[in-house]
PDB file of N, CA and C in Angstrom:
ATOM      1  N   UNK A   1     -22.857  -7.727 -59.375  1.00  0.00           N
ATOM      2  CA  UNK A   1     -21.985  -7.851 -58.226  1.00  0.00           C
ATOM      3  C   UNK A   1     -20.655  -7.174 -58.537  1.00  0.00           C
ATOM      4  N   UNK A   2     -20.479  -6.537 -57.415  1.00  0.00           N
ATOM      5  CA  UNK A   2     -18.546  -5.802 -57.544  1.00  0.00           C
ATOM      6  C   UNK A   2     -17.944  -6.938 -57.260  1.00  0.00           C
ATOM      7  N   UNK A   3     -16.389  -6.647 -57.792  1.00  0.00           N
ATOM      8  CA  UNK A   3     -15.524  -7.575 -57.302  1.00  0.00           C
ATOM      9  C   UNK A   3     -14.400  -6.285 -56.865  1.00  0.00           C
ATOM     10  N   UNK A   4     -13.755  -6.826 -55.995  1.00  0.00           N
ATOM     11  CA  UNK A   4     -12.486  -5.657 -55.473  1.00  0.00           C
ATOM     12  C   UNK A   4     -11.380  -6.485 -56.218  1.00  0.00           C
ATOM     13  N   UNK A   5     -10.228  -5.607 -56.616  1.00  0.00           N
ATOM     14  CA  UNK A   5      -9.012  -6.346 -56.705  1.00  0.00           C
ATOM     15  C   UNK A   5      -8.080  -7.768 -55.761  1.00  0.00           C
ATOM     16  N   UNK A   6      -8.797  -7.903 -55.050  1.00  0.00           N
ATOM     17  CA  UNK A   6      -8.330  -9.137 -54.385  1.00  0.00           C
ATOM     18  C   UNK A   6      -9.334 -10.195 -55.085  1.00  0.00           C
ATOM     19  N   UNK A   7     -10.418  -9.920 -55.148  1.00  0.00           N
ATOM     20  CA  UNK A   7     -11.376 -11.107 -55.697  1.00  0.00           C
ATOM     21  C   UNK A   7     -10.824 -11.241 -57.167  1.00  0.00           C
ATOM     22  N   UNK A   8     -10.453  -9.924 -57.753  1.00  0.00           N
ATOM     23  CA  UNK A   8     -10.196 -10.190 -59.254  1.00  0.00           C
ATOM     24  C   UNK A   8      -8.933 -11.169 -59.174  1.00  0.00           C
ATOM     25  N   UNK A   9      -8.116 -10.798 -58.356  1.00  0.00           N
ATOM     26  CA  UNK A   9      -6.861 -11.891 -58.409  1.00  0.00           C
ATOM     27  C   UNK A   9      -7.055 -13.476 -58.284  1.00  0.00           C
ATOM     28  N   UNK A  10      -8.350 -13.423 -57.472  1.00  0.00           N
ATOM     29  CA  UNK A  10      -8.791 -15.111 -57.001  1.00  0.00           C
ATOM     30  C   UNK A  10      -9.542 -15.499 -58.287  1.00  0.00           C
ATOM     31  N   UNK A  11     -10.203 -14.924 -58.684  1.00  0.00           N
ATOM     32  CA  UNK A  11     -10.989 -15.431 -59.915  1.00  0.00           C
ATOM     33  C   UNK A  11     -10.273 -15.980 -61.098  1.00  0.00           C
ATOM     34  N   UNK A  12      -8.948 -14.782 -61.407  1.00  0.00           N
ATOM     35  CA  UNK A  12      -8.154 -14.378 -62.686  1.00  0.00           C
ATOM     36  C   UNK A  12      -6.613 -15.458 -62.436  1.00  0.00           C
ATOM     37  N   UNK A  13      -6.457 -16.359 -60.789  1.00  0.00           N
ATOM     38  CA  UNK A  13      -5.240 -16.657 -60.088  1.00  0.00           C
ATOM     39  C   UNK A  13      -4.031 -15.799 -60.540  1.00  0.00           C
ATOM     40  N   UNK A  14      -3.959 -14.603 -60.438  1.00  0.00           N
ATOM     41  CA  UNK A  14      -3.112 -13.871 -60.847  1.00  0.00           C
ATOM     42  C   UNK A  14      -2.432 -12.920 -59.513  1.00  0.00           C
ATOM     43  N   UNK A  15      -1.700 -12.158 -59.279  1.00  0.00           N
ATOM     44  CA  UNK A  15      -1.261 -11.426 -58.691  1.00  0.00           C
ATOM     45  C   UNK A  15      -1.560  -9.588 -59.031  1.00  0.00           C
ATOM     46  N   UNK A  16      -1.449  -8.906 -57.660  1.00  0.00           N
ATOM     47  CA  UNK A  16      -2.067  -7.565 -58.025  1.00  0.00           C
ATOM     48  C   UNK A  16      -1.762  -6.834 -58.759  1.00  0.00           C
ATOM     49  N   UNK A  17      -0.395  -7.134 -58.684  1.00  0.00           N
ATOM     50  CA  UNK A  17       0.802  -5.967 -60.016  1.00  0.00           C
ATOM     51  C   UNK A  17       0.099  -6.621 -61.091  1.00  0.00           C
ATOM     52  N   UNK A  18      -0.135  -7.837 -61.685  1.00  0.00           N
ATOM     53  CA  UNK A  18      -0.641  -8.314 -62.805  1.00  0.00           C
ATOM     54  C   UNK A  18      -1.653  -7.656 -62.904  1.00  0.00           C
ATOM     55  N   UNK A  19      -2.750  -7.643 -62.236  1.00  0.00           N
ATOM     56  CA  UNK A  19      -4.258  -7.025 -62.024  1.00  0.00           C
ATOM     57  C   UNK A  19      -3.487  -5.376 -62.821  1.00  0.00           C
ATOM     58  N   UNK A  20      -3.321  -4.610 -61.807  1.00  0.00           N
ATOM     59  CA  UNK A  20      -2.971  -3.728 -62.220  1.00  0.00           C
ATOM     60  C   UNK A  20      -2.176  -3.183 -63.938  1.00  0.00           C
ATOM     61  N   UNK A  21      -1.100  -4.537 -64.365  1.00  0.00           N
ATOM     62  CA  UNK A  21      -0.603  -4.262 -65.288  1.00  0.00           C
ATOM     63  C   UNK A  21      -1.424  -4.321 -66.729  1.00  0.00           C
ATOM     64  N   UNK A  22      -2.625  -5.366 -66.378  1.00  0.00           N
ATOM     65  CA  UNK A  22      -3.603  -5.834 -67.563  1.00  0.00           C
ATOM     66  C   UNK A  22      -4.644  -4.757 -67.915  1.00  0.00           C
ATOM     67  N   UNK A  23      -4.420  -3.531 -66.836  1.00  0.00           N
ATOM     68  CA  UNK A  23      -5.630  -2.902 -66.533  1.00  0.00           C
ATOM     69  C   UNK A  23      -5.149  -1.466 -67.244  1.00  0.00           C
ATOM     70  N   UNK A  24      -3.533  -1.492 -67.041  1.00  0.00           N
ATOM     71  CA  UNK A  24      -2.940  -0.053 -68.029  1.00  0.00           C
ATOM     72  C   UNK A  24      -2.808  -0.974 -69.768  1.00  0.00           C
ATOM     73  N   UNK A  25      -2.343  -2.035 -69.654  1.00  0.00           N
ATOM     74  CA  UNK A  25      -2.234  -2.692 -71.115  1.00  0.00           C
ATOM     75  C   UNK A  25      -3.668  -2.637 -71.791  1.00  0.00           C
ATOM     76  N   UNK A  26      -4.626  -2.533 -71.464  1.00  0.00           N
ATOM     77  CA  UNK A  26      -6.394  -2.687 -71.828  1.00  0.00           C
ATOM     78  C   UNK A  26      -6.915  -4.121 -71.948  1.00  0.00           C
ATOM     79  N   UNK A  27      -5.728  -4.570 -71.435  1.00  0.00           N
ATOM     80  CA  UNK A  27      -6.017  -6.219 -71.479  1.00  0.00           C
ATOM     81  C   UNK A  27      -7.605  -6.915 -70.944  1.00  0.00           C
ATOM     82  N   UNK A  28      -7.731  -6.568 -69.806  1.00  0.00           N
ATOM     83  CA  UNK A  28      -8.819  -6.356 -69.054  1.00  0.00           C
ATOM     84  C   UNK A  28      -9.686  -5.029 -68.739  1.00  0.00           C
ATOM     85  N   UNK A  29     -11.555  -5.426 -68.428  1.00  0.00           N
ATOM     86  CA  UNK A  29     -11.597  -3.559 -68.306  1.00  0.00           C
ATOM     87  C   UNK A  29     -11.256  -2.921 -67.091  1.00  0.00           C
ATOM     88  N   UNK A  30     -10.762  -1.219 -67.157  1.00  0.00           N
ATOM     89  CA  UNK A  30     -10.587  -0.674 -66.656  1.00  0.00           C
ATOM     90  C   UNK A  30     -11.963  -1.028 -64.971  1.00  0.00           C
ATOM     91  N   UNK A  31     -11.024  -0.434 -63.907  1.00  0.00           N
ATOM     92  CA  UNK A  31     -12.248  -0.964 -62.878  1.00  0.00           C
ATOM     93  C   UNK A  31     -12.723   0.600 -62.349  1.00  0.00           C
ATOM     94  N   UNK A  32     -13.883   0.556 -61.360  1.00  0.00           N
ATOM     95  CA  UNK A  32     -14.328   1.806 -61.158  1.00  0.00           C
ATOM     96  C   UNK A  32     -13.963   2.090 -59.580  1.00  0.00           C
ATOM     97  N   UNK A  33     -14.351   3.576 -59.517  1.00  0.00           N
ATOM     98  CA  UNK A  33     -13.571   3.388 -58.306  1.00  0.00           C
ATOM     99  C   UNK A  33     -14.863   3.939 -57.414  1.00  0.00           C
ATOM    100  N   UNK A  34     -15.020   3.356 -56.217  1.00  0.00           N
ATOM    101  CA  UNK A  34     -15.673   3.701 -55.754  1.00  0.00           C
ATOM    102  C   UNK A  34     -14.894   4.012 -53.967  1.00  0.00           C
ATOM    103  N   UNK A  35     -15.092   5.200 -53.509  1.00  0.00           N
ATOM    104  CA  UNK A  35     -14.334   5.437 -52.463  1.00  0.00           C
ATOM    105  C   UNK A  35     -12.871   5.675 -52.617  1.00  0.00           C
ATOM    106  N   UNK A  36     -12.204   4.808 -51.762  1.00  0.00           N
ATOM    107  CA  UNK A  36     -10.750   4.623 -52.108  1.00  0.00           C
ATOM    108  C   UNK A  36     -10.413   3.595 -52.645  1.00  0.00           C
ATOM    109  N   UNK A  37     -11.630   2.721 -52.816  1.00  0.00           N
ATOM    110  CA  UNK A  37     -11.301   0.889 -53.862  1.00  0.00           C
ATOM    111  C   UNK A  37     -11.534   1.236 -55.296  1.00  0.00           C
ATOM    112  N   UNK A  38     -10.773   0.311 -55.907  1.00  0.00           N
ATOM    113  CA  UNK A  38     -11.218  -0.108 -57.129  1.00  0.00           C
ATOM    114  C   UNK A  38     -11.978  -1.326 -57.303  1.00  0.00           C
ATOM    115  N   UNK A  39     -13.034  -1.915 -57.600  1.00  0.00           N
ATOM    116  CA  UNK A  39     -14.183  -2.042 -57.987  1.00  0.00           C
ATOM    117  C   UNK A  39     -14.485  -2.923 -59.210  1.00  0.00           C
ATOM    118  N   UNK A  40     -14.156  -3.673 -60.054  1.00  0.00           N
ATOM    119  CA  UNK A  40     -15.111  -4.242 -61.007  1.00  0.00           C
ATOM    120  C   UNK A  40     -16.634  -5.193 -61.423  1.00  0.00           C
ATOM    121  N   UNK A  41     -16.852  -4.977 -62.610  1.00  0.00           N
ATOM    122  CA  UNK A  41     -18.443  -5.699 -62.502  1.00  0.00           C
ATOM    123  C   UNK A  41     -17.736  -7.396 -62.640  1.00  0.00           C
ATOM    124  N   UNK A  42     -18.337  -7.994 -62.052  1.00  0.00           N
ATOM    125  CA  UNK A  42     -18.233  -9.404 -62.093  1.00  0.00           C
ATOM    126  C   UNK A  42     -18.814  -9.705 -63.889  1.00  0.00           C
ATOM    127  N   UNK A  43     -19.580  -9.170 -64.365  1.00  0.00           N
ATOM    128  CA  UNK A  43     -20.028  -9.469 -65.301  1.00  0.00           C
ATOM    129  C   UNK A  43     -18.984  -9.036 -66.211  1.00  0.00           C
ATOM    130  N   UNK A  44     -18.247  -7.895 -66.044  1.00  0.00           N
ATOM    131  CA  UNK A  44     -16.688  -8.015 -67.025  1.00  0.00           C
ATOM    132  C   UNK A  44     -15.708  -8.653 -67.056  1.00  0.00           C
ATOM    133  N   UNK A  45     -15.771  -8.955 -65.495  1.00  0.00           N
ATOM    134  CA  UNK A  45     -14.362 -10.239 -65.879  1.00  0.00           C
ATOM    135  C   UNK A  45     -14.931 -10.743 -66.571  1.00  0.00           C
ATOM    136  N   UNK A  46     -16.471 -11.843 -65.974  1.00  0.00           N
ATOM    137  CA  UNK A  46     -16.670 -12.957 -66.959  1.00  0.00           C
ATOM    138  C   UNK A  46     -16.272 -12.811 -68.231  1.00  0.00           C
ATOM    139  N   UNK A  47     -17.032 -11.954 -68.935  1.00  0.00           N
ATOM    140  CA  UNK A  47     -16.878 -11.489 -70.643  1.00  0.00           C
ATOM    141  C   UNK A  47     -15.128 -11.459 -71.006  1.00  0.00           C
ATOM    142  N   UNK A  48     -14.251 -10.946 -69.909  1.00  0.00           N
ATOM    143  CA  UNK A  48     -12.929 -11.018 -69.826  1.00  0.00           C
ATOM    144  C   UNK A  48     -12.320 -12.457 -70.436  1.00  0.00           C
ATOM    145  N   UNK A  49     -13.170 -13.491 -69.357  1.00  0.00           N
ATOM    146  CA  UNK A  49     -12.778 -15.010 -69.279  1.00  0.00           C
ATOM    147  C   UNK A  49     -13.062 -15.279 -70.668  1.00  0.00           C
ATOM    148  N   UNK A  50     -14.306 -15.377 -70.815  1.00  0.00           N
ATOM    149  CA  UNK A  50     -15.141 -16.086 -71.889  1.00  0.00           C
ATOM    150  C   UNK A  50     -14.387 -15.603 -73.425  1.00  0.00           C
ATOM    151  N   UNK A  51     -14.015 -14.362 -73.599  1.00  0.00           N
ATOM    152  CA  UNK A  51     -13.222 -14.089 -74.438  1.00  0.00           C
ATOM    153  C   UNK A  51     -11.932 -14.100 -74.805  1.00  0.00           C
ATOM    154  N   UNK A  52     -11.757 -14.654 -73.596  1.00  0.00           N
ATOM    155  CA  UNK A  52     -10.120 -15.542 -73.651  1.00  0.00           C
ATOM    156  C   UNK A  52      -9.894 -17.040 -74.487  1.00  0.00           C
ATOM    157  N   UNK A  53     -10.664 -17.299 -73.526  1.00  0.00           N
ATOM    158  CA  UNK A  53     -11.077 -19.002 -73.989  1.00  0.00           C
ATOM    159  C   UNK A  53     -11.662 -19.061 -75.619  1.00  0.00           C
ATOM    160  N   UNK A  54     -12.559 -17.827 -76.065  1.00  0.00           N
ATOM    161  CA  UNK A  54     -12.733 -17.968 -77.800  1.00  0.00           C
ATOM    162  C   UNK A  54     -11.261 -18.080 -78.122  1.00  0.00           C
ATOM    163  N   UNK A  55     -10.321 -17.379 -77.816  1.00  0.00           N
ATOM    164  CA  UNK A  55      -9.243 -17.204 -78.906  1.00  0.00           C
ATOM    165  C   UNK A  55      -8.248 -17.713 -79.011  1.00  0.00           C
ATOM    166  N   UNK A  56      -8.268 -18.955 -77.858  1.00  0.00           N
ATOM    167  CA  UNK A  56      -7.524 -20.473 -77.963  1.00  0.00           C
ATOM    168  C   UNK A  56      -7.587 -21.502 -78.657  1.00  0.00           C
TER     169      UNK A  56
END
């Protein structure tokens, strides 16, 4: 499943500049673009999440 940058914000409760800022830092992965959206796999946030939570 895609997620667009609005879903990433609902998932991540973050804001878009954040979205965006985590995404030049490599914090999170880069998203794809499809059309004029940007795009991520739901399956990277997860791995995003899940590898957060290891390093707490």
């Amino acid at each position: 499943m895609l997620l667009t940058t609005k879903q990433v914000c609902e998932v991540l409760k973050i804001g878009r500049s954040t979205v965006y800022k985590m995404t030049l830092n490599k914090e999170i992965p880069s998203p794809q673009k499809i059309g004029i959206k940007n795009v991520w796999l739901e399956s990277d946030i997860k791995t995003f999440i899940a590898k957060k939570f290891e390093g707490e």
